[in-house]
C-alpha atoms as a PDB file:
ATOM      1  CA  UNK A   1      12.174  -2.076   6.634  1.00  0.00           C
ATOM      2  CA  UNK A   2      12.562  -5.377   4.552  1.00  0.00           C
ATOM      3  CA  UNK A   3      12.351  -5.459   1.142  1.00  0.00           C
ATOM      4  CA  UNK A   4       9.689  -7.909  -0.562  1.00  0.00           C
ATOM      5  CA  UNK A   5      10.178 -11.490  -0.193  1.00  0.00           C
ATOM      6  CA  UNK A   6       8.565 -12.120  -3.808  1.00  0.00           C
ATOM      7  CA  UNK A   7       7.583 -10.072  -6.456  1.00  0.00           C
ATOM      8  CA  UNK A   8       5.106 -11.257  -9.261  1.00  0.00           C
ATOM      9  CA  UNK A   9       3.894  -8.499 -11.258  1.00  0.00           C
ATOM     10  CA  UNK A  10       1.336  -9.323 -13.748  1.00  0.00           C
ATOM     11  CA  UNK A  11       3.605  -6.681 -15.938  1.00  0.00           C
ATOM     12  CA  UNK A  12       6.996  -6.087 -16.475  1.00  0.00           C
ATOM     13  CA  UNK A  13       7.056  -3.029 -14.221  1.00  0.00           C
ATOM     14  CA  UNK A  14       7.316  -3.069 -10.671  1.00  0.00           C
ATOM     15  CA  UNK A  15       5.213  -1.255  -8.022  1.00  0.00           C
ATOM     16  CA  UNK A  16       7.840  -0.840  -6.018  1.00  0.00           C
ATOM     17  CA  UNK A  17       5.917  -0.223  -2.846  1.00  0.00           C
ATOM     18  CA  UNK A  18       7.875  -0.800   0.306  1.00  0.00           C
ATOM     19  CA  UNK A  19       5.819  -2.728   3.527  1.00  0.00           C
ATOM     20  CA  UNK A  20       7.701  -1.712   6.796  1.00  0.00           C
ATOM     21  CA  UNK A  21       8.423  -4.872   9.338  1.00  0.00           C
ATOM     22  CA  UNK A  22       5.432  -2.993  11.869  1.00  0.00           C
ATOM     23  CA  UNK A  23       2.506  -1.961   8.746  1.00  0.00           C
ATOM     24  CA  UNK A  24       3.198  -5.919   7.655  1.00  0.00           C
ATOM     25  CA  UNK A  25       2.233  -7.224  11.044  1.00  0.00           C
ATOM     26  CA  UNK A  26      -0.771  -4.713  11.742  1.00  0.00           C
ATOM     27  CA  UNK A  27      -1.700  -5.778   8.089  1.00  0.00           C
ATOM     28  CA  UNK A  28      -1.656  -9.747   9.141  1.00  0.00           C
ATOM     29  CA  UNK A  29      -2.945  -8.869  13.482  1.00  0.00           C
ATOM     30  CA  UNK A  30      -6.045  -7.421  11.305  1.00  0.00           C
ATOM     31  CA  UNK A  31      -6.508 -10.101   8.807  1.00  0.00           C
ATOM     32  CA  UNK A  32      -6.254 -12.777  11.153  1.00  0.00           C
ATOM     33  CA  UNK A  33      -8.629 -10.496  13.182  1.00  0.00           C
ATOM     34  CA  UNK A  34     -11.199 -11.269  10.170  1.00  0.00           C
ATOM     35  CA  UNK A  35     -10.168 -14.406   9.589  1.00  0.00           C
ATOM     36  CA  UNK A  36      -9.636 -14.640   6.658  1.00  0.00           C
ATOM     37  CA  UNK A  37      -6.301 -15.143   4.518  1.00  0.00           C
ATOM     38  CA  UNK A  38      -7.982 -14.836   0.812  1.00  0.00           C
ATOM     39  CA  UNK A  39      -7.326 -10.781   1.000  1.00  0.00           C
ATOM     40  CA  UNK A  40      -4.469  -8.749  -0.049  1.00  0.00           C
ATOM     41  CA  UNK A  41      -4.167  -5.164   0.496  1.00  0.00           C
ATOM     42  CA  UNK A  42      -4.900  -3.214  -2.302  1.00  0.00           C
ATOM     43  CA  UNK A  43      -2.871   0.404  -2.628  1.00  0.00           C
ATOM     44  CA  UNK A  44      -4.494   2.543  -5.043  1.00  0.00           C
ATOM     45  CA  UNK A  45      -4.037   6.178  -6.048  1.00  0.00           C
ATOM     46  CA  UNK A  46      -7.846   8.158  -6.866  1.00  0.00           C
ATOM     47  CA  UNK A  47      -9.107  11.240  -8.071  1.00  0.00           C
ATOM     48  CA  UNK A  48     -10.035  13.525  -5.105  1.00  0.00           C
ATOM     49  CA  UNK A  49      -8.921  15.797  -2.328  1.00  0.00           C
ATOM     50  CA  UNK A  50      -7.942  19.242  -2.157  1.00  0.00           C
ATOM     51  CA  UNK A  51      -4.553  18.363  -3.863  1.00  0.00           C
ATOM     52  CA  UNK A  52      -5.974  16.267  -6.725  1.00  0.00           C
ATOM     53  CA  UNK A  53      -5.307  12.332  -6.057  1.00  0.00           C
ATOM     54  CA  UNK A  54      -5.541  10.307  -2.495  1.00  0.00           C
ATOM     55  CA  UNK A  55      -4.611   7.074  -1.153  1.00  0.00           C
ATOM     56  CA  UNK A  56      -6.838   4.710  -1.016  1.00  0.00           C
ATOM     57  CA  UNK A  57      -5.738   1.003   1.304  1.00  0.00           C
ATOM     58  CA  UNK A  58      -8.309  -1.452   1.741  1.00  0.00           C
ATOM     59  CA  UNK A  59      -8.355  -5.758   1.479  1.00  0.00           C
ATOM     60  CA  UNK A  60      -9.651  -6.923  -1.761  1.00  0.00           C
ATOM     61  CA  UNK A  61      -9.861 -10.410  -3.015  1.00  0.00           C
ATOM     62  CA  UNK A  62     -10.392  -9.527  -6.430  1.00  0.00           C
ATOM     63  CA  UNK A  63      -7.694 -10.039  -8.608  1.00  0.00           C
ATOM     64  CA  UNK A  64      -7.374  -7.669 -11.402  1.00  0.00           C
ATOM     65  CA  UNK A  65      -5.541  -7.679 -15.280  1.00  0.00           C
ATOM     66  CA  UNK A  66      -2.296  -5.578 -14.627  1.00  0.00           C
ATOM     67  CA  UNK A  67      -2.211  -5.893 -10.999  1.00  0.00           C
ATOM     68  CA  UNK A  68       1.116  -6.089  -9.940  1.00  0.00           C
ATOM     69  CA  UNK A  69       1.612  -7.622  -5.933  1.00  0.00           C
ATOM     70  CA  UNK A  70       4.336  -8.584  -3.381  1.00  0.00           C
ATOM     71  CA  UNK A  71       4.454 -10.530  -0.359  1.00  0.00           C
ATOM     72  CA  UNK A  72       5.835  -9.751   2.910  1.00  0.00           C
ATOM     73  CA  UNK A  73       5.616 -11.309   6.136  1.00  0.00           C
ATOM     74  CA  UNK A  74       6.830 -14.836   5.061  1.00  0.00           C
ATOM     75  CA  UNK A  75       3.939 -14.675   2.369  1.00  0.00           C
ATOM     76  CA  UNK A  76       0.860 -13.847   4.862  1.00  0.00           C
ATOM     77  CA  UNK A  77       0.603 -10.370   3.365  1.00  0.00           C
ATOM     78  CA  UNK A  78       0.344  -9.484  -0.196  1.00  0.00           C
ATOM     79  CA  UNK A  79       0.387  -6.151  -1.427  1.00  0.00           C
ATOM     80  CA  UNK A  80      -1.735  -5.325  -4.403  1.00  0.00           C
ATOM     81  CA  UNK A  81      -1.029  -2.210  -6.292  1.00  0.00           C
ATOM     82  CA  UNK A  82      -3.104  -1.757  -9.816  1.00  0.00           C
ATOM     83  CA  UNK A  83      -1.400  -0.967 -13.279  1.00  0.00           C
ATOM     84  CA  UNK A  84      -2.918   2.817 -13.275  1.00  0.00           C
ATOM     85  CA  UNK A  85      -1.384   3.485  -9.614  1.00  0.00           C
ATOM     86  CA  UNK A  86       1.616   1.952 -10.419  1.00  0.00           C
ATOM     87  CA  UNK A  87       3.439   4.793 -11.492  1.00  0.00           C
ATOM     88  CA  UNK A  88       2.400   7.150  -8.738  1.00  0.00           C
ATOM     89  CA  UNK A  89       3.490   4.871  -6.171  1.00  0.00           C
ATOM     90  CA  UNK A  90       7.204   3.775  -7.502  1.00  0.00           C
ATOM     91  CA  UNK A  91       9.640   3.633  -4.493  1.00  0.00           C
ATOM     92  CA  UNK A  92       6.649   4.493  -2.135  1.00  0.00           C
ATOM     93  CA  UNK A  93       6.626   3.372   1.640  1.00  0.00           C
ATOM     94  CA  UNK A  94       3.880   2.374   3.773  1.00  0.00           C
ATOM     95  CA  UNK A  95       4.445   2.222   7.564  1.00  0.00           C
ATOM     96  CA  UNK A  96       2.146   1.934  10.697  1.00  0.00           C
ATOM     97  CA  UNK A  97       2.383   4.247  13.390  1.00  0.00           C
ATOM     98  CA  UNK A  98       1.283   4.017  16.668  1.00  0.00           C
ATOM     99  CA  UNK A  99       2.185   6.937  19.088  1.00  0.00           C
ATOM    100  CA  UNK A 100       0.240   9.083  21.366  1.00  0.00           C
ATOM    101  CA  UNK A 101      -0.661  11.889  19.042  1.00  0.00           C
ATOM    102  CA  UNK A 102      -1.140   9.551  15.840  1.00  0.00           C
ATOM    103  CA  UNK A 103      -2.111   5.923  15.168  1.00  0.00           C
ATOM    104  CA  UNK A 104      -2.585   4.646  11.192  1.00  0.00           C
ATOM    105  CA  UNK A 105      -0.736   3.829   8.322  1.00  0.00           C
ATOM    106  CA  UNK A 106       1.511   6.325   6.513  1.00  0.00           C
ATOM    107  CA  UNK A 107       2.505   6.577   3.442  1.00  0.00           C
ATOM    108  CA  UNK A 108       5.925   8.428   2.506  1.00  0.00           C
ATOM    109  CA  UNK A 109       6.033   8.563  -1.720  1.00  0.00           C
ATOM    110  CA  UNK A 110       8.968  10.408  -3.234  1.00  0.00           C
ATOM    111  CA  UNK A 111       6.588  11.147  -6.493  1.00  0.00           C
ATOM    112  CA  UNK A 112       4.165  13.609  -4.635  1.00  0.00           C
ATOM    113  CA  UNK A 113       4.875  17.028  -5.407  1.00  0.00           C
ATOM    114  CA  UNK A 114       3.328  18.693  -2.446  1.00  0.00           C
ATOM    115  CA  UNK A 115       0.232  17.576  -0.164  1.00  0.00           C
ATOM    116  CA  UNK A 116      -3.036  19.592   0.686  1.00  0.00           C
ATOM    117  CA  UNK A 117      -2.627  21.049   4.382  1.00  0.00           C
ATOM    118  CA  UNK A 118      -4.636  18.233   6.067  1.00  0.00           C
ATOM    119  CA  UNK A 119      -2.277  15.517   4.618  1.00  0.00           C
ATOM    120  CA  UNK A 120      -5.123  13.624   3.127  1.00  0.00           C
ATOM    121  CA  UNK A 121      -4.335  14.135  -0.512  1.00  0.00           C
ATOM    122  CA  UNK A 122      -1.013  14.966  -2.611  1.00  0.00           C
ATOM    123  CA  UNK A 123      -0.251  15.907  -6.474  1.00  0.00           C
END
């Protein structure tokens, strides 16, 4: 896993988030697959699921106050993380796996207490 190549937070704190080597290329094989190179991926934490908050990764262009963001991949991948989330995702690390039984992102954060039994949510 690299670390981030630049980090610009709109606030003094960090996000922290860690981008493995193979979730930044399937994040830049899918935007050049839209072709487009005006959208980061946005990490957010949300109300919801059995545990209480889930993940939430989409591409937004939007640009919001507090957002703090990193770049990976030589710059062709920023990760956007918003002030609220921030916290919950500290030292958090997003991976892509792709094996026979599983394909996806993960995401392995040291701040969830537990998870729910289907994985999909954490407190």
């Amino acid at each position: 896993m690299t670390a981030p190549e630049t980090t610009t937070p709109a606030t003094d704190t960090p996000t922290g988030v860690v981008l493995s080597d193979p979730a930044a290329e399937k994040v830049k094989a899918l935007l050049a697959q839209e072709g487009r190179d005006d959208l980061a991926l946005r990490v957010a934490v949300q109300p919801g699921g059995c545990s209480g908050l889930r993940y939430q990764l989409f591409f937004d262009e939007r640009s919001l106050d507090g957002d703090a963001v990193q770049e990976y991949a030589d710059g062709t991948v920023k990760v956007v993380v918003d002030r609220m989330s921030v916290p919950y995702l500290a030292g958090a690390t997003i991976d892509f796996v792709d094996t026979i039984e599983k394909q996806g992102f993960t995401i392995d954060n040291p701040n969830a207490g537990g998870s729910c039994a289907c994985g999909e949510s954490f407190h």
